[in-house]
PDB file of N, CA and C in Angstrom:
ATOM      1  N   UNK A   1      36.858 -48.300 -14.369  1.00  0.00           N
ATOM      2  CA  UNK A   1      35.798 -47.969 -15.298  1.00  0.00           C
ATOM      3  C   UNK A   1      34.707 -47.240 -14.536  1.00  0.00           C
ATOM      4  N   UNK A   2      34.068 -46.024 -14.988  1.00  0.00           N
ATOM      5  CA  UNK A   2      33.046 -45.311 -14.189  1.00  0.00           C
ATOM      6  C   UNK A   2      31.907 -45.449 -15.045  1.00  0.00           C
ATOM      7  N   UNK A   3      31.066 -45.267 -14.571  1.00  0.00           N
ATOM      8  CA  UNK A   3      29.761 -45.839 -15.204  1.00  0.00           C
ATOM      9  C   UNK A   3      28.708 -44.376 -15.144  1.00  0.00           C
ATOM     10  N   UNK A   4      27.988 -44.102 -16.052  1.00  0.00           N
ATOM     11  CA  UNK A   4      27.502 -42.824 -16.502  1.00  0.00           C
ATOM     12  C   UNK A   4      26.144 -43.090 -15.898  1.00  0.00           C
ATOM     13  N   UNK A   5      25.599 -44.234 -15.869  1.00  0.00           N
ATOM     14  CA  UNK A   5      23.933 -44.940 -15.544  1.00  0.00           C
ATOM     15  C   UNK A   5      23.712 -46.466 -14.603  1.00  0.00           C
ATOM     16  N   UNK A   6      22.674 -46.536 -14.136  1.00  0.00           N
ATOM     17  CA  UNK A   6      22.587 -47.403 -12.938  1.00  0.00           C
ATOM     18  C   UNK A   6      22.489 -48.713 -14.208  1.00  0.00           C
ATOM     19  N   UNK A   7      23.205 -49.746 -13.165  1.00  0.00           N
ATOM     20  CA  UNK A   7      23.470 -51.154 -13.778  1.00  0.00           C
ATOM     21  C   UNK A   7      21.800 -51.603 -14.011  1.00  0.00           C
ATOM     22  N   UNK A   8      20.845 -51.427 -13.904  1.00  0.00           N
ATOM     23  CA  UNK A   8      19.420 -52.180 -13.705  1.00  0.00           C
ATOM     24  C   UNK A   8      18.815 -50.889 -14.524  1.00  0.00           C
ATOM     25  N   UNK A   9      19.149 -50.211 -15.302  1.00  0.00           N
ATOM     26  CA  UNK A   9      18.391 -48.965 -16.070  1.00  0.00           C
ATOM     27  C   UNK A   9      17.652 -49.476 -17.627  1.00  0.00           C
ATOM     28  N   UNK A  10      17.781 -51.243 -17.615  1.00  0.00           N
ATOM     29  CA  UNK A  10      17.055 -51.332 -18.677  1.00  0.00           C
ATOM     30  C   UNK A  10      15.550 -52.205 -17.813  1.00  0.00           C
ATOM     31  N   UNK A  11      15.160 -51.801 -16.647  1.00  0.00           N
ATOM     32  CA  UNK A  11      14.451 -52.865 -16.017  1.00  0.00           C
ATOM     33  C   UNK A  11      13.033 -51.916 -16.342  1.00  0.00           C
ATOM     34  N   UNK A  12      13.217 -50.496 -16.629  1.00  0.00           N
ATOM     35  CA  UNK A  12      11.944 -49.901 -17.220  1.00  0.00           C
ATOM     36  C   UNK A  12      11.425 -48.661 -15.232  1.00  0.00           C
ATOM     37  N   UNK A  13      12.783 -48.757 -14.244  1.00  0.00           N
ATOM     38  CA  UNK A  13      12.518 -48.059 -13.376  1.00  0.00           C
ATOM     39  C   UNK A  13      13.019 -46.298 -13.312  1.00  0.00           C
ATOM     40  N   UNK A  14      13.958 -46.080 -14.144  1.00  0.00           N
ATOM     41  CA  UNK A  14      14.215 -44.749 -14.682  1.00  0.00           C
ATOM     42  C   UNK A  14      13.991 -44.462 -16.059  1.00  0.00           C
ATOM     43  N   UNK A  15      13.562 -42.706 -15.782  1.00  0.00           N
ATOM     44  CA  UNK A  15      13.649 -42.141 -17.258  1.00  0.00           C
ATOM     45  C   UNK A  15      14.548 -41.809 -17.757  1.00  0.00           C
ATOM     46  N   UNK A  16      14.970 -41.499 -18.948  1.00  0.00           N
ATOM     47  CA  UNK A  16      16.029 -41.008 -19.699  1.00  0.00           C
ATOM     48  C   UNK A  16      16.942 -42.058 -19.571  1.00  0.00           C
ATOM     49  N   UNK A  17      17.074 -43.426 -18.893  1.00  0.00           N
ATOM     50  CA  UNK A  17      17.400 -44.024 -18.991  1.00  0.00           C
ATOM     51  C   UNK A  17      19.007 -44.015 -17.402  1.00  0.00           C
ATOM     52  N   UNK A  18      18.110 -43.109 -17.145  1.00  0.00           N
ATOM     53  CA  UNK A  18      19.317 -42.182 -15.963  1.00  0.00           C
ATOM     54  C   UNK A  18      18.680 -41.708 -14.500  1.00  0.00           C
ATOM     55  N   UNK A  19      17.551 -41.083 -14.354  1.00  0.00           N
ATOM     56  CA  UNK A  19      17.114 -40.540 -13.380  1.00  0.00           C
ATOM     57  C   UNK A  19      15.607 -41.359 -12.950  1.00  0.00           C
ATOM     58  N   UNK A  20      15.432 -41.425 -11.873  1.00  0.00           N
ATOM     59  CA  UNK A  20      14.192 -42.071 -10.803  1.00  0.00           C
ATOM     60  C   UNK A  20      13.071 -40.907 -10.784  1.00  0.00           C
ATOM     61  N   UNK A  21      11.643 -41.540 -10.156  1.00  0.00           N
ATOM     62  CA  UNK A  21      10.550 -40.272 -10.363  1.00  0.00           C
ATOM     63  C   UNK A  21      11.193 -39.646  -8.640  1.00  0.00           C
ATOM     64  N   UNK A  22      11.810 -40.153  -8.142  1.00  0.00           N
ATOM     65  CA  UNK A  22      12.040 -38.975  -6.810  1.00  0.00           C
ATOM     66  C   UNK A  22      12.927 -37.759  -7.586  1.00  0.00           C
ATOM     67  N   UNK A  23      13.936 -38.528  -8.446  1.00  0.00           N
ATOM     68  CA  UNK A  23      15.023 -37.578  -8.723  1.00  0.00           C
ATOM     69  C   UNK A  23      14.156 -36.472  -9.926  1.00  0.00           C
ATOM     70  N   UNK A  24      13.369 -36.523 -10.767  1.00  0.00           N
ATOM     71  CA  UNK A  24      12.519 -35.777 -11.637  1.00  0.00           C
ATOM     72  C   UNK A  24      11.887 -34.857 -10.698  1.00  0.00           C
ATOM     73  N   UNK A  25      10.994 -35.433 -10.093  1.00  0.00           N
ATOM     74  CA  UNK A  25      10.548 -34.482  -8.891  1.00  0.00           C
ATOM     75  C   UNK A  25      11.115 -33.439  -8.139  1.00  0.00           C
ATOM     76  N   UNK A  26      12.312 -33.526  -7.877  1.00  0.00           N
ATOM     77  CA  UNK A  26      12.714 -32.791  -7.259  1.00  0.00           C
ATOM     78  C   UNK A  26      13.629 -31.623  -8.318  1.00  0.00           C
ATOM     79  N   UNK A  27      14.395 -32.350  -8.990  1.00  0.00           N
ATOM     80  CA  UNK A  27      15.274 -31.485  -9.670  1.00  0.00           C
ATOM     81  C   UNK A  27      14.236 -31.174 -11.127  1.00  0.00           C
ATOM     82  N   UNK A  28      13.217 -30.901 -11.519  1.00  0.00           N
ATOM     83  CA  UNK A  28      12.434 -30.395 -12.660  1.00  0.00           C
ATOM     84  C   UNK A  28      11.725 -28.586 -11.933  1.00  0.00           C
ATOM     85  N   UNK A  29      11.620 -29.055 -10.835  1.00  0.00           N
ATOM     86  CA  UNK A  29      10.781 -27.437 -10.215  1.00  0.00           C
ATOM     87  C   UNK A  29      12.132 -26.902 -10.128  1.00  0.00           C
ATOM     88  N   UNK A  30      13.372 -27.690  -9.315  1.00  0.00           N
ATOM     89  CA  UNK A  30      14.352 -26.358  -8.758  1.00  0.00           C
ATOM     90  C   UNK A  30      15.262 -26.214 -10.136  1.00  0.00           C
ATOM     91  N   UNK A  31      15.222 -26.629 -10.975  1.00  0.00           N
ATOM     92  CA  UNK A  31      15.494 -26.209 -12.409  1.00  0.00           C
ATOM     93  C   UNK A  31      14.776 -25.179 -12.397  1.00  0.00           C
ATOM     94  N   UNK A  32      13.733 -25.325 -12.869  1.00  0.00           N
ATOM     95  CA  UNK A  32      12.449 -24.405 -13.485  1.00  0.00           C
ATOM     96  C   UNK A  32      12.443 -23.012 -12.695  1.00  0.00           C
ATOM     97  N   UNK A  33      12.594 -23.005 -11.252  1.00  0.00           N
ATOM     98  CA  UNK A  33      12.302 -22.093 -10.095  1.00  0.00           C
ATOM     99  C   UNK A  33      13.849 -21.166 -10.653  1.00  0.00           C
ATOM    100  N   UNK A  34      15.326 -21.682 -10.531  1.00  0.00           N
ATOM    101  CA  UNK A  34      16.345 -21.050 -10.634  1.00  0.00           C
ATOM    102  C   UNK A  34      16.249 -20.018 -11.887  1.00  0.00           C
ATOM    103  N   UNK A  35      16.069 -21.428 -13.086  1.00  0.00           N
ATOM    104  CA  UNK A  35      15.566 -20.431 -14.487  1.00  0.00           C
ATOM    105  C   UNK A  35      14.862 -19.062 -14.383  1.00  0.00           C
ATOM    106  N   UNK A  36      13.714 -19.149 -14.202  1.00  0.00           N
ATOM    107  CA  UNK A  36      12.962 -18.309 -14.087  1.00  0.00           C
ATOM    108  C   UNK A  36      13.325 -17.132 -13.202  1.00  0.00           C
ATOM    109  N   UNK A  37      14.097 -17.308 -12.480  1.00  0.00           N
ATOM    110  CA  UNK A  37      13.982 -16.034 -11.068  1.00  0.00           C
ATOM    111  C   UNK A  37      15.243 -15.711 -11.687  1.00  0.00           C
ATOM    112  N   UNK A  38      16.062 -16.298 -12.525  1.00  0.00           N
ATOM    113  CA  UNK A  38      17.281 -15.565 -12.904  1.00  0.00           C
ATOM    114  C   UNK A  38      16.725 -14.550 -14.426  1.00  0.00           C
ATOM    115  N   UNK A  39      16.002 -15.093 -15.286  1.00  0.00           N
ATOM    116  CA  UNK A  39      15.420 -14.889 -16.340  1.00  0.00           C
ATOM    117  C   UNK A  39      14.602 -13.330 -15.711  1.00  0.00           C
ATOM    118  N   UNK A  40      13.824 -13.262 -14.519  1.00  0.00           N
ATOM    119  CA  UNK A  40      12.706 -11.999 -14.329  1.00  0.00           C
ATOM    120  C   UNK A  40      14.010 -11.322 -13.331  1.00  0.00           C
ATOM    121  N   UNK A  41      15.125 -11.825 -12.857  1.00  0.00           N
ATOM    122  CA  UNK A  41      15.992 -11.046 -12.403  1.00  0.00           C
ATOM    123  C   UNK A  41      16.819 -10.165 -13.650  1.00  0.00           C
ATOM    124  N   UNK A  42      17.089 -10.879 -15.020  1.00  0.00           N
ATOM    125  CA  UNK A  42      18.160 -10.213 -16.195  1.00  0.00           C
ATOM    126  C   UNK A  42      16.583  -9.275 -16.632  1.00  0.00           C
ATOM    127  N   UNK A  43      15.658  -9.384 -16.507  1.00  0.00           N
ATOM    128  CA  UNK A  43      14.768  -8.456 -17.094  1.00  0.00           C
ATOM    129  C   UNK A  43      14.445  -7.316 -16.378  1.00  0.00           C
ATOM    130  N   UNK A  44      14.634  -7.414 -14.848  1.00  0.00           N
ATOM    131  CA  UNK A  44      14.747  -6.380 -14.017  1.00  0.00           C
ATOM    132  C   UNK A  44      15.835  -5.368 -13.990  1.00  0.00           C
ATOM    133  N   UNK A  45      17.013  -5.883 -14.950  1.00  0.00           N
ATOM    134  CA  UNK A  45      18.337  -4.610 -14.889  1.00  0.00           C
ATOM    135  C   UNK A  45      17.569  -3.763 -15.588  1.00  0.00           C
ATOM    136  N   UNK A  46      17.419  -3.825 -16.364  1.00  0.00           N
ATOM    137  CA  UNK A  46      17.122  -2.904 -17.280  1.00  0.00           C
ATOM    138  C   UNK A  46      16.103  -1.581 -16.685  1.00  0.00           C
ATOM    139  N   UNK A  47      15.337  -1.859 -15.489  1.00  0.00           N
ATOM    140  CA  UNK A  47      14.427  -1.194 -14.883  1.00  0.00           C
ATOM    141  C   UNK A  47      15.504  -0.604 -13.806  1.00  0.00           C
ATOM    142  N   UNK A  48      16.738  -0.618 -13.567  1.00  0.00           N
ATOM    143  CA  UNK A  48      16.998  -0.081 -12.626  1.00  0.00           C
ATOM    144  C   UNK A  48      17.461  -0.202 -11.173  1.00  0.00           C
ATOM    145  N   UNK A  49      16.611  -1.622 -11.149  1.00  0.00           N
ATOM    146  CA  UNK A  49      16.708  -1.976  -9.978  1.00  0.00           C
ATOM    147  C   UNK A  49      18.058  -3.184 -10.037  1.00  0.00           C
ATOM    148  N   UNK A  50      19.584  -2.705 -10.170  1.00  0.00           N
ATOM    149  CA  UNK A  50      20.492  -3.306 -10.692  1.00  0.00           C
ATOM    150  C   UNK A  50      20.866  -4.241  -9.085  1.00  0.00           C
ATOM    151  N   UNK A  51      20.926  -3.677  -8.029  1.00  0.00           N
ATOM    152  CA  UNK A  51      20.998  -4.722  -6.835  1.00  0.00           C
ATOM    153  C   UNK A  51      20.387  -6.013  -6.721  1.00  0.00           C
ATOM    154  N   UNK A  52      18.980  -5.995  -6.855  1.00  0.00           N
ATOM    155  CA  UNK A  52      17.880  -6.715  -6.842  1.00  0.00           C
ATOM    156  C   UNK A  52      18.196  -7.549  -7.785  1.00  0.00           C
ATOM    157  N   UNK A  53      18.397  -7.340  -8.859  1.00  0.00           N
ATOM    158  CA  UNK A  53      18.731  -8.593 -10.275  1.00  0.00           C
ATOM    159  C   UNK A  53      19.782  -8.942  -9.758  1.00  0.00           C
ATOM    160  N   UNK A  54      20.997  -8.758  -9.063  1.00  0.00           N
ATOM    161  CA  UNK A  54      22.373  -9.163  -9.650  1.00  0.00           C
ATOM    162  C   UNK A  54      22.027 -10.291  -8.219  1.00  0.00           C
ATOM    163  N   UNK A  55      21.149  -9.712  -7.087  1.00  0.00           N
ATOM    164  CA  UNK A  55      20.931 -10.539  -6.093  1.00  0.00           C
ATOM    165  C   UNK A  55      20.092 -12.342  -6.831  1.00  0.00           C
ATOM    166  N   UNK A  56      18.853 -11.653  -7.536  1.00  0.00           N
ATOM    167  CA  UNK A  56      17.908 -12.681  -7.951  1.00  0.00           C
ATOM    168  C   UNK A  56      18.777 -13.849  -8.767  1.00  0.00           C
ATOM    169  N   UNK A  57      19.822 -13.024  -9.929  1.00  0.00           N
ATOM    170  CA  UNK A  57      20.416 -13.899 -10.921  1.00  0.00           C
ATOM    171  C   UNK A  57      21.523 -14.923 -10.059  1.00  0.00           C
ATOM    172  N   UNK A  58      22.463 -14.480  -8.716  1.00  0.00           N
ATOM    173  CA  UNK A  58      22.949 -15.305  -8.412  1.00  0.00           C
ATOM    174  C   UNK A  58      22.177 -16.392  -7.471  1.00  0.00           C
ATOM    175  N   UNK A  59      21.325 -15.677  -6.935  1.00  0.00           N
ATOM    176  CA  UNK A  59      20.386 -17.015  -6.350  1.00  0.00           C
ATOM    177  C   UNK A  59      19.675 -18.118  -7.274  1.00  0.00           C
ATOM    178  N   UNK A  60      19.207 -17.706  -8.547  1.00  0.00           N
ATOM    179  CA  UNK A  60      18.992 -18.547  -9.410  1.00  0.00           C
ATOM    180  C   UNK A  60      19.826 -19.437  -9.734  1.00  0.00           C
ATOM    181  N   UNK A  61      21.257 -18.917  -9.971  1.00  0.00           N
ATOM    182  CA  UNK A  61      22.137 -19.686 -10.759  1.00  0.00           C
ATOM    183  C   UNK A  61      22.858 -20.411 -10.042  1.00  0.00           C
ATOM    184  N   UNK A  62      22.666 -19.865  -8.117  1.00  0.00           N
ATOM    185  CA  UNK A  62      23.205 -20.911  -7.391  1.00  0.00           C
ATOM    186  C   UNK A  62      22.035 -22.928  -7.533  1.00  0.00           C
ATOM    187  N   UNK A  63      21.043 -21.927  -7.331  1.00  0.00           N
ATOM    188  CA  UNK A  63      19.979 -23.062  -7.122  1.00  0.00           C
ATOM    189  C   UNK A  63      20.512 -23.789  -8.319  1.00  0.00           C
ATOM    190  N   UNK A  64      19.935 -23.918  -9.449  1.00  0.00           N
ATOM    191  CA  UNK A  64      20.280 -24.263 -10.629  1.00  0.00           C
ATOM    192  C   UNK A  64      21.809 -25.241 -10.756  1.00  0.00           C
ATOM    193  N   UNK A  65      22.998 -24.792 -10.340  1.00  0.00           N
ATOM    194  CA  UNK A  65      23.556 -25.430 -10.104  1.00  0.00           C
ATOM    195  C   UNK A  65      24.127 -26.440  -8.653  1.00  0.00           C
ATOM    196  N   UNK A  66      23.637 -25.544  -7.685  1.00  0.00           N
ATOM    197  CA  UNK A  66      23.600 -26.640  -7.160  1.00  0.00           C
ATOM    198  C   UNK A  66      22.375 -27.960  -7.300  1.00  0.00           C
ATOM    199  N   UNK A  67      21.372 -28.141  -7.806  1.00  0.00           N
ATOM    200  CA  UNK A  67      20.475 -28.937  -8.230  1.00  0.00           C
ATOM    201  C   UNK A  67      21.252 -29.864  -9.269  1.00  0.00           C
ATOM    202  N   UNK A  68      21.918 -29.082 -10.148  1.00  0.00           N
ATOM    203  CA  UNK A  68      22.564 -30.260 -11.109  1.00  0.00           C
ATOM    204  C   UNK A  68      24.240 -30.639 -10.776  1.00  0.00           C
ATOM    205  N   UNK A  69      24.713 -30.036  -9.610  1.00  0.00           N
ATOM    206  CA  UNK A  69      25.228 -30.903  -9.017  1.00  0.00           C
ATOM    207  C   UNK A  69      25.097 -32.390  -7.770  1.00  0.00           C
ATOM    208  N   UNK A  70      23.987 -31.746  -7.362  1.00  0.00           N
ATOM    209  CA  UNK A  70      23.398 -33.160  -5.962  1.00  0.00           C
ATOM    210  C   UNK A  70      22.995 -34.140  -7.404  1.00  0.00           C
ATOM    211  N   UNK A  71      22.328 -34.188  -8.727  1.00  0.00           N
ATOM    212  CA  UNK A  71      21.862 -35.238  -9.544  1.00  0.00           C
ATOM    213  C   UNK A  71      23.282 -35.654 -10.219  1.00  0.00           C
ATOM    214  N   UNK A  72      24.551 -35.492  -9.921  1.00  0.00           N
ATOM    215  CA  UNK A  72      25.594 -35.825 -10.808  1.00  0.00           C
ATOM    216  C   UNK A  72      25.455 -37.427 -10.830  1.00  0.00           C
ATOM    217  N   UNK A  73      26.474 -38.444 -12.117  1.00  0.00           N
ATOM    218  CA  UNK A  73      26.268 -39.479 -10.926  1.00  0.00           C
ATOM    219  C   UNK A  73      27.341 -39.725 -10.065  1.00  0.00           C
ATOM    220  N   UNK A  74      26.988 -40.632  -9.048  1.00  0.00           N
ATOM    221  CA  UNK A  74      28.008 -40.901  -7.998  1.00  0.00           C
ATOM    222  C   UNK A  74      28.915 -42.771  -8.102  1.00  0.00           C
ATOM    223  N   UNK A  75      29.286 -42.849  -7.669  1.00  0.00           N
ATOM    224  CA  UNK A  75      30.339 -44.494  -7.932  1.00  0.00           C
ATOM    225  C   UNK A  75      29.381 -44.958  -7.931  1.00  0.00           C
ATOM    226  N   UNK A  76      29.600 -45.996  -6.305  1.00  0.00           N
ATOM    227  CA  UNK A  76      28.305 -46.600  -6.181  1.00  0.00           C
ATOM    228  C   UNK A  76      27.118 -46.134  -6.172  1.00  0.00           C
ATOM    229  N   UNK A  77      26.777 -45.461  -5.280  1.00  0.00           N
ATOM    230  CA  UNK A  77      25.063 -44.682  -5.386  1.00  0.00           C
ATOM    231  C   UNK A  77      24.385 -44.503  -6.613  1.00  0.00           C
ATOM    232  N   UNK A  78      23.384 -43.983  -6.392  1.00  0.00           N
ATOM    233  CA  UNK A  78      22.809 -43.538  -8.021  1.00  0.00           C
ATOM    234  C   UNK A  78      23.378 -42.118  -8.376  1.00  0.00           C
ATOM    235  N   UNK A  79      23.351 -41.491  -7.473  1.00  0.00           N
ATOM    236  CA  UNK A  79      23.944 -39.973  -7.519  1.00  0.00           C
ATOM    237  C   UNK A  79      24.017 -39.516  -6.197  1.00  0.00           C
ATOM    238  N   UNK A  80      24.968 -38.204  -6.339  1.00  0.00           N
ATOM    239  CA  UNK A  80      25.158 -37.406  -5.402  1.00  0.00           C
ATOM    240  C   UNK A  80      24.215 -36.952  -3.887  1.00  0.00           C
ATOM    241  N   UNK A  81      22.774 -36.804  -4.464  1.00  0.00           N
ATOM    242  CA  UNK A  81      21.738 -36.679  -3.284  1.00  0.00           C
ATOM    243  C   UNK A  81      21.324 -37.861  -2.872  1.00  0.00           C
ATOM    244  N   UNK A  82      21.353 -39.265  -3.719  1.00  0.00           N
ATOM    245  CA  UNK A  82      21.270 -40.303  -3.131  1.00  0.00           C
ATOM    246  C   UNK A  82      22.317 -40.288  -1.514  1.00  0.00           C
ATOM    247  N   UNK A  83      23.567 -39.921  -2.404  1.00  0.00           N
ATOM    248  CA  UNK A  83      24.832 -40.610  -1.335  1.00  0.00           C
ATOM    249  C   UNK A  83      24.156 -40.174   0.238  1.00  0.00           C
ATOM    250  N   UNK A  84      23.768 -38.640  -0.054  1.00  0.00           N
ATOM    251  CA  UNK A  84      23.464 -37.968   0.836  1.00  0.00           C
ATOM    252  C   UNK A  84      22.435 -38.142   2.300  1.00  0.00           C
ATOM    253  N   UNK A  85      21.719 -38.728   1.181  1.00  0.00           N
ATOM    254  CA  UNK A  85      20.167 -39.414   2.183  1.00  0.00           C
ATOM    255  C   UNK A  85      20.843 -40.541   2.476  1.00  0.00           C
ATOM    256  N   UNK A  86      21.527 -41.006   2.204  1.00  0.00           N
ATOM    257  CA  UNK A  86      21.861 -42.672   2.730  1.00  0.00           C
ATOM    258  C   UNK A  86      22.708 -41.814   3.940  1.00  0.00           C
ATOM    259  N   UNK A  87      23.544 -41.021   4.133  1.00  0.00           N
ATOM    260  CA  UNK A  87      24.539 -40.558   5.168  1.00  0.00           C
ATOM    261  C   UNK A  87      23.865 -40.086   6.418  1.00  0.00           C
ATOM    262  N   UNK A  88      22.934 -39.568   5.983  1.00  0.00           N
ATOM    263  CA  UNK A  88      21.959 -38.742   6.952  1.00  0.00           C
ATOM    264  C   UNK A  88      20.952 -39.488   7.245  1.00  0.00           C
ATOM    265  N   UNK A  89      20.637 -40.979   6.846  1.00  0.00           N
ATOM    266  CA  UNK A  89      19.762 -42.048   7.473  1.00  0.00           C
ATOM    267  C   UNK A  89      21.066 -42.392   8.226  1.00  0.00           C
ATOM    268  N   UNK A  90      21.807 -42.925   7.942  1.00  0.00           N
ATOM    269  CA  UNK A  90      22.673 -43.714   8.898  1.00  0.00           C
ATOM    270  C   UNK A  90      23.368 -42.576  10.362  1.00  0.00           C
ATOM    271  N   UNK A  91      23.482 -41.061  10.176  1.00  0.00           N
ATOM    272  CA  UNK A  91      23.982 -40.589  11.474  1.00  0.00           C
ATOM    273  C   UNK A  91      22.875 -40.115  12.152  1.00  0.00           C
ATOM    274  N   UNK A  92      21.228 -40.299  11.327  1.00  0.00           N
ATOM    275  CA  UNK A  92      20.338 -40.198  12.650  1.00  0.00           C
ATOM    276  C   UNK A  92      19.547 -41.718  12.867  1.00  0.00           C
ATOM    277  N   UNK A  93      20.442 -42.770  12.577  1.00  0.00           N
ATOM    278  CA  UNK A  93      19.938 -43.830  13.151  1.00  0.00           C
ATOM    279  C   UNK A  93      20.536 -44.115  14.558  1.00  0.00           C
ATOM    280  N   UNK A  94      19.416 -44.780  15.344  1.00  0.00           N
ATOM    281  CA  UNK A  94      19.931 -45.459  16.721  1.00  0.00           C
ATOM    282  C   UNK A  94      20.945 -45.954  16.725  1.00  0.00           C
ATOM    283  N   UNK A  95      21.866 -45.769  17.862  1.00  0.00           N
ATOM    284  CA  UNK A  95      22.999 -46.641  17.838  1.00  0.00           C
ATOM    285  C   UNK A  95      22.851 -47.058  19.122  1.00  0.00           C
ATOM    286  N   UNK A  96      22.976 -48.536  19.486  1.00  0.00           N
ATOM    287  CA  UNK A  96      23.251 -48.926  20.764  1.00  0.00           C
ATOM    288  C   UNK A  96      24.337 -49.658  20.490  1.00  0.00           C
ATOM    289  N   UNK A  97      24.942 -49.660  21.685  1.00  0.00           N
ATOM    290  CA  UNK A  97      26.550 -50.600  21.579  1.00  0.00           C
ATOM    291  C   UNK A  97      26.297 -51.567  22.336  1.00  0.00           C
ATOM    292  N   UNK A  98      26.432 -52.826  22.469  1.00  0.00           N
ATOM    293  CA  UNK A  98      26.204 -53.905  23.542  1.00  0.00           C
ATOM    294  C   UNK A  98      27.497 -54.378  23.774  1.00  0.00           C
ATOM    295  N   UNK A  99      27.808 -54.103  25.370  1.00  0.00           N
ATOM    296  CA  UNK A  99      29.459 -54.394  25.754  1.00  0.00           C
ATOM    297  C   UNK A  99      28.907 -56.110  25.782  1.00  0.00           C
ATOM    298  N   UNK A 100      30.218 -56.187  25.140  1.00  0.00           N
ATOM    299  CA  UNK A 100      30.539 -58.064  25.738  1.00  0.00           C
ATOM    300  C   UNK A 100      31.937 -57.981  26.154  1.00  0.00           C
ATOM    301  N   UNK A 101      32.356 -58.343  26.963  1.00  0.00           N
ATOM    302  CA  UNK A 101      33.588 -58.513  27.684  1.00  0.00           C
ATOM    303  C   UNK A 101      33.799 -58.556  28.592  1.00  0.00           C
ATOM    304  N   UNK A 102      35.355 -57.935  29.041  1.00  0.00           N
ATOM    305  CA  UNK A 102      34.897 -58.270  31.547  1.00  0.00           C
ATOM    306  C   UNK A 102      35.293 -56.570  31.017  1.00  0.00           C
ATOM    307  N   UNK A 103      34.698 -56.297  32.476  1.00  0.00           N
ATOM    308  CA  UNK A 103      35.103 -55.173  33.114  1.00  0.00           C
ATOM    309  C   UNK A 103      35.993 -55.515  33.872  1.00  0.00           C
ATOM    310  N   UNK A 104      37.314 -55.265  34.076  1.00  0.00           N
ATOM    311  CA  UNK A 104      38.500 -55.197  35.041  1.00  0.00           C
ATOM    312  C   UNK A 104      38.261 -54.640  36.279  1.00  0.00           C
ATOM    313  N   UNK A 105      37.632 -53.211  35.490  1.00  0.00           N
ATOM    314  CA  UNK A 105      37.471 -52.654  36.922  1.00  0.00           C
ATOM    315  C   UNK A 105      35.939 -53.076  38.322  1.00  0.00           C
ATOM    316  N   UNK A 106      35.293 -53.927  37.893  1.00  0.00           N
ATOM    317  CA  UNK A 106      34.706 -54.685  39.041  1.00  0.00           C
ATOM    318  C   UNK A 106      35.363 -55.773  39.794  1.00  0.00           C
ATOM    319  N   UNK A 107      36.391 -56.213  39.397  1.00  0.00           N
ATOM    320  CA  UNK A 107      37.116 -57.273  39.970  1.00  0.00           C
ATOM    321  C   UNK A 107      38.327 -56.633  40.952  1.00  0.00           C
ATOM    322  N   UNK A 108      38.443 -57.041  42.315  1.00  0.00           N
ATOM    323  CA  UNK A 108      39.127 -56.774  43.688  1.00  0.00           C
ATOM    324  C   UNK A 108      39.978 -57.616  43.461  1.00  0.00           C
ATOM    325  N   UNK A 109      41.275 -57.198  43.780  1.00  0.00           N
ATOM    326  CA  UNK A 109      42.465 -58.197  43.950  1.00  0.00           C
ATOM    327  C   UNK A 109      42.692 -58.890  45.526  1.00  0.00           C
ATOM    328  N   UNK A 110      42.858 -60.200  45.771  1.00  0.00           N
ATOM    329  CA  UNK A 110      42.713 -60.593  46.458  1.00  0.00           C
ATOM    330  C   UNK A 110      43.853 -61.049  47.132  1.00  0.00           C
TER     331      UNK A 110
END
């Protein structure tokens, strides 16, 4: 069974009943930013400058989707950019290893 929304989404900590204020925050501008620069890029063909738009519209529409792919949801996690920050806390966390055992090789045969 896959689950569309976080198990604790009636506790009053997400909106829409789906997304966190980090996740609004972030994905409402790079929505808005993709829209728009693809929107003044399809209004720029028309002027001519057909490189420049076809450049602006795929950078928009990359942003745009990649934004509403990192918010997909994910199994466990809340979503996709969650998984992400959890991966990238854990491979720049400290690691120390503490040997317990013998070393063989300090021991002389007698």
């Amino acid at each position: 069974m896959q689950f569309y929304c976080p198990r604790d989404y009636k506790n009053g900590k997400y909106y829409f009943n789906k997304y966190d204020a980090f996740d609004l925050m972030v994905m409402v501008p790079l929505v808005a930013v993709g829209t728009f620069l693809s929107v003044i890029s399809l209004s720029m063909m028309s002027q001519g400058n057909f490189t420049f738009s076809v450049i602006g519209l795929t950078l928009g529409l990359m942003i745009v989707g990649t934004t509403l792919i990192l918010f997909m949801p994910y199994k466990i996690y809340h979503n996709i950019l969650n998984r992400l920050i959890v991966e990238i806390r854990f491979q720049l966390r400290q690691k120390d290893f503490l040997w317990y055992g013998y070393d063989f090789n300090n021991y002389e045969d007698e």
